[in-house]
Protein backbone atom coordinates (compact mmCIF):
# COMPACT_ATOMS: atom_id res chain seq x y z
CA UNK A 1 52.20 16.31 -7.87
CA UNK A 2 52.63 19.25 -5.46
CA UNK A 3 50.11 22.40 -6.94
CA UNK A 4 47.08 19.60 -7.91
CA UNK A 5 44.01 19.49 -6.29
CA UNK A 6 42.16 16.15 -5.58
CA UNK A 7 40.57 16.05 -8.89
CA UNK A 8 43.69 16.71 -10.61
CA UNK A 9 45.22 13.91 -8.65
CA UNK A 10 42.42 11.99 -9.55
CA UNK A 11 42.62 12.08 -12.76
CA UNK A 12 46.58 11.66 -12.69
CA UNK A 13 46.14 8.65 -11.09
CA UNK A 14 43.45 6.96 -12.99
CA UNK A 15 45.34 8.19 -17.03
CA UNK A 16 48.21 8.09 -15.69
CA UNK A 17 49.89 6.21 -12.83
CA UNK A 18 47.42 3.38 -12.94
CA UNK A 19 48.59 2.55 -16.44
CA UNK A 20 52.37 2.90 -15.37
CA UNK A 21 51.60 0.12 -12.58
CA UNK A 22 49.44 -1.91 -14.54
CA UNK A 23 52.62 -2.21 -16.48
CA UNK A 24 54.81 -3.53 -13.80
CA UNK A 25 56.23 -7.41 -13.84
CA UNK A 26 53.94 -8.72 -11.03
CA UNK A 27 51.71 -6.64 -10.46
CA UNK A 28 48.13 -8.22 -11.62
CA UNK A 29 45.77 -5.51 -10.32
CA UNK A 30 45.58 -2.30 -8.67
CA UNK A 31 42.67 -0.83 -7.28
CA UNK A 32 41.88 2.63 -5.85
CA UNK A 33 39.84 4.19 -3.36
CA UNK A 34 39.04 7.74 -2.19
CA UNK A 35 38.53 9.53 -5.84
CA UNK A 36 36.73 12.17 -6.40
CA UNK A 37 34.44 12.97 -9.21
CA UNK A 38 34.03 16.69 -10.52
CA UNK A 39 30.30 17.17 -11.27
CA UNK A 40 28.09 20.25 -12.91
CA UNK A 41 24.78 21.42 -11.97
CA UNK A 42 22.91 23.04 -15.02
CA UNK A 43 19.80 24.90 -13.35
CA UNK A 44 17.78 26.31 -16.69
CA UNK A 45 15.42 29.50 -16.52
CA UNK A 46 12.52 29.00 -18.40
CA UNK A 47 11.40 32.59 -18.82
CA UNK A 48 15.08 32.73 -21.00
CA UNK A 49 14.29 29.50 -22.78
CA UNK A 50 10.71 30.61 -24.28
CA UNK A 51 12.25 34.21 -24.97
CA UNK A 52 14.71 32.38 -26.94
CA UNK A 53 12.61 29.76 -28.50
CA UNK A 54 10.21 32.64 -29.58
CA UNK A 55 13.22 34.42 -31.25
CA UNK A 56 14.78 31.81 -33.16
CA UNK A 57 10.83 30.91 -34.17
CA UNK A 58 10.74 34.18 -35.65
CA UNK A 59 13.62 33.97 -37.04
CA UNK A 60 12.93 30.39 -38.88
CA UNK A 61 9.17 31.70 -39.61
CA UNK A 62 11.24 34.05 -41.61
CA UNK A 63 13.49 32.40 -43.31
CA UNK A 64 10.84 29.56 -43.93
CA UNK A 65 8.89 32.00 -45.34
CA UNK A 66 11.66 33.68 -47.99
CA UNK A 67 12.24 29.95 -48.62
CA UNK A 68 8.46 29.35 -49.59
CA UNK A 69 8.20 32.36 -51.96
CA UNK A 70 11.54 31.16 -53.30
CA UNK A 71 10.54 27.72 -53.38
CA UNK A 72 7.14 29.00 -54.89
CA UNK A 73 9.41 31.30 -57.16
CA UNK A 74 11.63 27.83 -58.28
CA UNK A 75 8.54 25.56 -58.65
CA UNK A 76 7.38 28.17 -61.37
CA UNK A 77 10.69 28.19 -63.17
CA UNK A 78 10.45 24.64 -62.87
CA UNK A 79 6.87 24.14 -63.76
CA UNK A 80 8.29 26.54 -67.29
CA UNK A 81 11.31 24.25 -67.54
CA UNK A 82 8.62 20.95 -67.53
CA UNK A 83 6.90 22.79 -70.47
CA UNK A 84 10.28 23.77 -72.12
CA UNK A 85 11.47 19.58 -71.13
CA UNK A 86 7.77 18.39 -72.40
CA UNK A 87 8.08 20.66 -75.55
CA UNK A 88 11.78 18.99 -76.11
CA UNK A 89 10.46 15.78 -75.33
CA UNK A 90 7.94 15.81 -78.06
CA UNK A 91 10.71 17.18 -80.55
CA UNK A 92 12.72 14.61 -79.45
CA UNK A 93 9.88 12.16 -79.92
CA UNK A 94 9.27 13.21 -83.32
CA UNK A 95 13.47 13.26 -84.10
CA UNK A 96 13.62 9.69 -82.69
CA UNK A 97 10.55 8.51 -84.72
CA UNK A 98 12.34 10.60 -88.00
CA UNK A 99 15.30 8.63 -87.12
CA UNK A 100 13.51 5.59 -87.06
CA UNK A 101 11.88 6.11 -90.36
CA UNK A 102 15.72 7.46 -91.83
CA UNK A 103 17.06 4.48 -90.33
CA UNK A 104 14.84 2.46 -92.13
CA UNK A 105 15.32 3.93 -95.52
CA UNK A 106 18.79 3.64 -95.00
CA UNK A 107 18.55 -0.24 -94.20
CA UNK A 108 16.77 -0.26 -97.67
CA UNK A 109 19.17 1.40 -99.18
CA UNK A 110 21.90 -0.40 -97.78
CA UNK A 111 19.98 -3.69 -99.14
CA UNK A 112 19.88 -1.52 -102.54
CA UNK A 113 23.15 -1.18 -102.73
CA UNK A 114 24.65 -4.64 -101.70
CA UNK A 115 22.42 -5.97 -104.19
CA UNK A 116 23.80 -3.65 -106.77
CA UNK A 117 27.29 -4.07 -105.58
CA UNK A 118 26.78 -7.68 -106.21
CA UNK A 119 25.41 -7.37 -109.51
CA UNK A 120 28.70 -4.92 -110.23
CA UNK A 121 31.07 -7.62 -108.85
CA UNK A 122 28.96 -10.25 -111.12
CA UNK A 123 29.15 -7.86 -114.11
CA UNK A 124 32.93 -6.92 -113.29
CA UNK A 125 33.76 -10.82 -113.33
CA UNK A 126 31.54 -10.78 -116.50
CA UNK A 127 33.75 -8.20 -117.82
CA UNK A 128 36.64 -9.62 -116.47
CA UNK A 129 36.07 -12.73 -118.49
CA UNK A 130 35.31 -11.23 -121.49
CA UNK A 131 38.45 -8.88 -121.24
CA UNK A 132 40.33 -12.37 -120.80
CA UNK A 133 38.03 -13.91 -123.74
CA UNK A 134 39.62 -10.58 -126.26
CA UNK A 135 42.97 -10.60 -124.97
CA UNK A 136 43.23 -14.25 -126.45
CA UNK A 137 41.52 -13.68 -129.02
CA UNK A 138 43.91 -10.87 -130.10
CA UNK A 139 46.91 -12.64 -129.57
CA UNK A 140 45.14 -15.40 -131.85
CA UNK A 141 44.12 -12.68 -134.29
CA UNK A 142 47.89 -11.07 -133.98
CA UNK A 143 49.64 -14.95 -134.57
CA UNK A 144 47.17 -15.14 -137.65
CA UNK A 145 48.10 -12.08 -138.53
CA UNK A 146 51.84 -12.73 -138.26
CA UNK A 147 51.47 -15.75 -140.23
CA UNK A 148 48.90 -13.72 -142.92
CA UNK A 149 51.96 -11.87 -143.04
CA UNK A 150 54.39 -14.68 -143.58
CA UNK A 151 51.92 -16.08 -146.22
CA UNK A 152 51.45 -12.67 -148.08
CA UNK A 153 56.03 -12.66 -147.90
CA UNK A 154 56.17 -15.72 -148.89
CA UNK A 155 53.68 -15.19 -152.06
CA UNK A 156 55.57 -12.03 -152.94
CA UNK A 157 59.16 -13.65 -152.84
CA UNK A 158 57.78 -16.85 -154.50
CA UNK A 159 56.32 -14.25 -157.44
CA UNK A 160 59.62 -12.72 -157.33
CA UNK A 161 62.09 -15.41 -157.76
CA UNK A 162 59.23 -16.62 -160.12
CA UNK A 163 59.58 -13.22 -162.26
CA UNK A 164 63.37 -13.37 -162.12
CA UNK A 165 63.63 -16.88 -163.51
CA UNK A 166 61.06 -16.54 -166.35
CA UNK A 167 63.21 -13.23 -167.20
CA UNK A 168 66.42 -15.24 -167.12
CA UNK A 169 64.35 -18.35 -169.42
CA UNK A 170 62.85 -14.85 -171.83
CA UNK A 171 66.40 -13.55 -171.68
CA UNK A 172 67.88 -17.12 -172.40
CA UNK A 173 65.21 -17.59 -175.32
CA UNK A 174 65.91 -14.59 -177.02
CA UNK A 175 69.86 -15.12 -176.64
CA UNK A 176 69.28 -18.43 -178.16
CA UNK A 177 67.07 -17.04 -181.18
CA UNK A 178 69.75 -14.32 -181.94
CA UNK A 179 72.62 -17.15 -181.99
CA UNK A 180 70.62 -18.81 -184.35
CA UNK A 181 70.01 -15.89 -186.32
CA UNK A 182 73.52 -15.22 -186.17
CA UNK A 183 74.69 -18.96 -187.22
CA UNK A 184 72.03 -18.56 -190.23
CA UNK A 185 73.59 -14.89 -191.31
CA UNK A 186 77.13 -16.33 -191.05
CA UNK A 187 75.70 -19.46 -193.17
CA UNK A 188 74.27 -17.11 -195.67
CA UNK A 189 77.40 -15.26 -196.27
CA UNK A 190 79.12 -18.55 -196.44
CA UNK A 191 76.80 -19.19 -199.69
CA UNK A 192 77.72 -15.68 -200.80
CA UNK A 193 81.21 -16.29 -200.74
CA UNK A 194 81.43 -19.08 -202.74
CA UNK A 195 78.83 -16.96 -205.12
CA UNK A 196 81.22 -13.97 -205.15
CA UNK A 197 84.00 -16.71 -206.17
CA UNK A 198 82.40 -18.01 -208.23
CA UNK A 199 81.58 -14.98 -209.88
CA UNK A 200 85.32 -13.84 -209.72
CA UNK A 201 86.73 -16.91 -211.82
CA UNK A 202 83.65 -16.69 -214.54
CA UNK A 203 84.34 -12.57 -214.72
CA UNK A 204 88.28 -13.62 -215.03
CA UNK A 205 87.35 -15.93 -217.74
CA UNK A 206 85.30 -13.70 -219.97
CA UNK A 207 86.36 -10.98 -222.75
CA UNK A 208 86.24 -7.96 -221.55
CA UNK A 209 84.66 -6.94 -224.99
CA UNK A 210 81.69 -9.23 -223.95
CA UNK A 211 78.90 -7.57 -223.41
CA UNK A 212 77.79 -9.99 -220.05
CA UNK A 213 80.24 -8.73 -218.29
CA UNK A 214 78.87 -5.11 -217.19
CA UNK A 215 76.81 -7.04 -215.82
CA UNK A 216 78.19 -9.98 -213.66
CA UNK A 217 80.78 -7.49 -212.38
CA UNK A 218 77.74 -5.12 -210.87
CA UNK A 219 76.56 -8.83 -209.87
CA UNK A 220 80.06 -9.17 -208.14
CA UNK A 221 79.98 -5.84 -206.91
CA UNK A 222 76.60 -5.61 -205.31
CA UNK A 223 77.39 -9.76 -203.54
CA UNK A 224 81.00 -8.02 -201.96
CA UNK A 225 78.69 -4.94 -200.71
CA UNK A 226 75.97 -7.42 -198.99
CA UNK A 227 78.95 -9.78 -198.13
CA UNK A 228 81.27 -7.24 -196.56
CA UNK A 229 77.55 -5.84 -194.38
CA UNK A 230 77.19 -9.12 -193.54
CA UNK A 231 80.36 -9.36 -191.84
CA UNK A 232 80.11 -5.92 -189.76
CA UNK A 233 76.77 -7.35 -188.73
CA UNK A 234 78.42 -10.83 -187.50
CA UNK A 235 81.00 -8.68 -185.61
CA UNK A 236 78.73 -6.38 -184.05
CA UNK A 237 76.07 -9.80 -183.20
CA UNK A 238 79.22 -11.32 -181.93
CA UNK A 239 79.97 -9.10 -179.43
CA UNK A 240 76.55 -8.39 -178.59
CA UNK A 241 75.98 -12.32 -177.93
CA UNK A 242 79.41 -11.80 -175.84
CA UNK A 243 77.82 -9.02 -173.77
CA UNK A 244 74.25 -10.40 -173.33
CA UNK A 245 75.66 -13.98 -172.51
CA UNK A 246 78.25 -13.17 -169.74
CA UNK A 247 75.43 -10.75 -167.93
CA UNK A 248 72.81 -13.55 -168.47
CA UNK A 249 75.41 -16.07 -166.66
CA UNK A 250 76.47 -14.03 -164.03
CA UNK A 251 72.01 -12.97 -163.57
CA UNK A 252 71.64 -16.78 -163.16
CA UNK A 253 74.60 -17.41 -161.10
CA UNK A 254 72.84 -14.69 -158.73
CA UNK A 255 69.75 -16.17 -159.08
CA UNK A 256 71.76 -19.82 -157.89
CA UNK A 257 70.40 -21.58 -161.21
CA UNK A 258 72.72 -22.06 -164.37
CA UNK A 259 71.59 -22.68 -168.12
CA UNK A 260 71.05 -26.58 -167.75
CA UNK A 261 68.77 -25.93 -164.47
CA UNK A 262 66.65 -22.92 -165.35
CA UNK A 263 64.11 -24.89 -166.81
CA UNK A 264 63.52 -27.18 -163.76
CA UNK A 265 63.95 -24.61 -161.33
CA UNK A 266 61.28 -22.30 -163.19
CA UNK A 267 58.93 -25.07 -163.11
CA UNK A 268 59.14 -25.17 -159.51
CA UNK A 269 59.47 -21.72 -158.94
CA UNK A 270 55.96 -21.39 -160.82
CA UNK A 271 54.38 -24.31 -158.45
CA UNK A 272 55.21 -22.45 -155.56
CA UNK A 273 53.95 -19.34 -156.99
CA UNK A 274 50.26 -21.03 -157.56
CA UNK A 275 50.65 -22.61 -153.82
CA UNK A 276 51.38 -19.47 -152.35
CA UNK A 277 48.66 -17.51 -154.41
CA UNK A 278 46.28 -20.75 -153.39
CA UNK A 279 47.37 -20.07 -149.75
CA UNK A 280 46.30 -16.33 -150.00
CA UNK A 281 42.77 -16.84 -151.56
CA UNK A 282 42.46 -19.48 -148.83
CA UNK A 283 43.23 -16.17 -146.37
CA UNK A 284 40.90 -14.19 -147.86
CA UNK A 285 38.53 -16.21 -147.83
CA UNK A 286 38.26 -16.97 -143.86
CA UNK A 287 38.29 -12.62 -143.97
CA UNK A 288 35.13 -12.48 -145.29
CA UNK A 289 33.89 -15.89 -142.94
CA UNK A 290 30.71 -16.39 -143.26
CA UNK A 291 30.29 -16.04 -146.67
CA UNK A 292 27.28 -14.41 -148.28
């Protein structure tokens, strides 16, 4: 503390050393006496003070008046930014009311075109339906189709077999008529056998001066000429019969009928036929359904 003055130790002793003691285990108060407080007279001239009020009124007359011509200045640019903001304003006014209006149309185009997308939805489902509606009625048109088809087989198969057993019964038939044929040639040369015989013993019999018997032997002669014909044509019937008969039995073994059953079996071949041919004009006649 040695170098401080009374204020310094005053003011030591009241930051610092009062605190310290304050501080101390039974100690409850300390008070002082004898300090000294540093004081300041301000004496003011008043000749100084109006000098420099007059100054720094000049000086703010000054800058108050560069602020009024640049406040004057600012309220015109302001007072052309009003007209600019009214002239916006009334653009605006007239966008807001032309987006009022578009909004509008919009709303009644929007109703426009939910009510034609529901009419498209209800014309889709229409469609939708009737694409349903086709597709069965094509597969109904392709199974009646299919069994048009069948029908139409069936008729040409039934004609078929039907041709191929009337052939075989024609074939049959004509086989029969030419064994018959051949049965009555072989009888007829039987009868000109016993002619030519006969005509053998009567020539061997006669005088060979007798003046018949130029005659009875070109008799004899021309009977062994049709006689000997005769048989070349039994031979050559023969073997035709032959022929004709083992290719008409193996036809009919093909066709799963034999001799004794053709006749049955083409009677039922020919019923089918007329069902089948029944069953097609019943066809064509749901084709042209309604009828004129």
């Amino acid at each position: 503390m040695e170098g401080m003055d009374t204020v310094e130790l005053t003011e030591f002793l009241d930051e610092t050393l009062m605190n310290k003691l304050e501080g101390v285990p039974g100690i409850a108060r300390i008070t002082t006496s004898g300090e000294i407080e540093q004081e300041l007279h301000v004496v003011l001239d008043q000749k100084l003070i109006d000098k420099l009020n007059d100054r720094i009124a000049a000086a703010i007359n000054g800058e108050l008046d560069d602020a009024a011509a640049e406040l004057n200045e600012k309220k015109e640019e302001l007072e052309g930014a009003q007209k600019k903001v009214d002239g916006a304003q009334s653009q605006l006014s007239a966008g807001v009311n032309a987006l009022i209006e578009g909004e509008k149309q919009l709303n009644e185009k929007k109703t426009e075109l939910t009510a034609m997308r529901e009419q498209l939805q209800e014309q889709l489902e229409q469609a939708q339906t009737g694409r349903q509606q086709l597709v069965l009625a094509y597969n109904a048109l392709k199974e009646l189709d299919d069994q048009v088809n069948n029908v139409l087989s069936a008729q040409q198969e039934a004609h078929g077999y039907l041709n191929t057993l009337q052939s075989l019964s024609d074939r049959q038939s004509a086989l029969a008529n030419k064994e018959s044929s051949l049965a009555q040639l072989k009888q007829d040369n039987e009868t000109l056998d016993a002619e030519i015989q006969a005509l053998r013993e009567q020539i061997a019999g006669m005088d060979p001066a007798d003046e018949n018997l130029p005659a009875l032997s070109a008799a004899l002669a021309e009977k062994e000429a049709a006689y000997n014909d005769n048989l070349l044509t039994i031979a050559q019937t023969e073997a035709e019969i032959a022929v004709e008969k083992s290719t008409l039995e193996a036809d009919m073994a093909a066709a799963g009928v034999t001799a004794e059953t053709l006749p049955e079996r083409l009677t039922a071949a020919a019923e089918a036929a007329a069902a089948a041919d029944a069953a097609v004009d019943g066809i064509d006649a749901l084709r042209v359904w309604p009828p004129p």
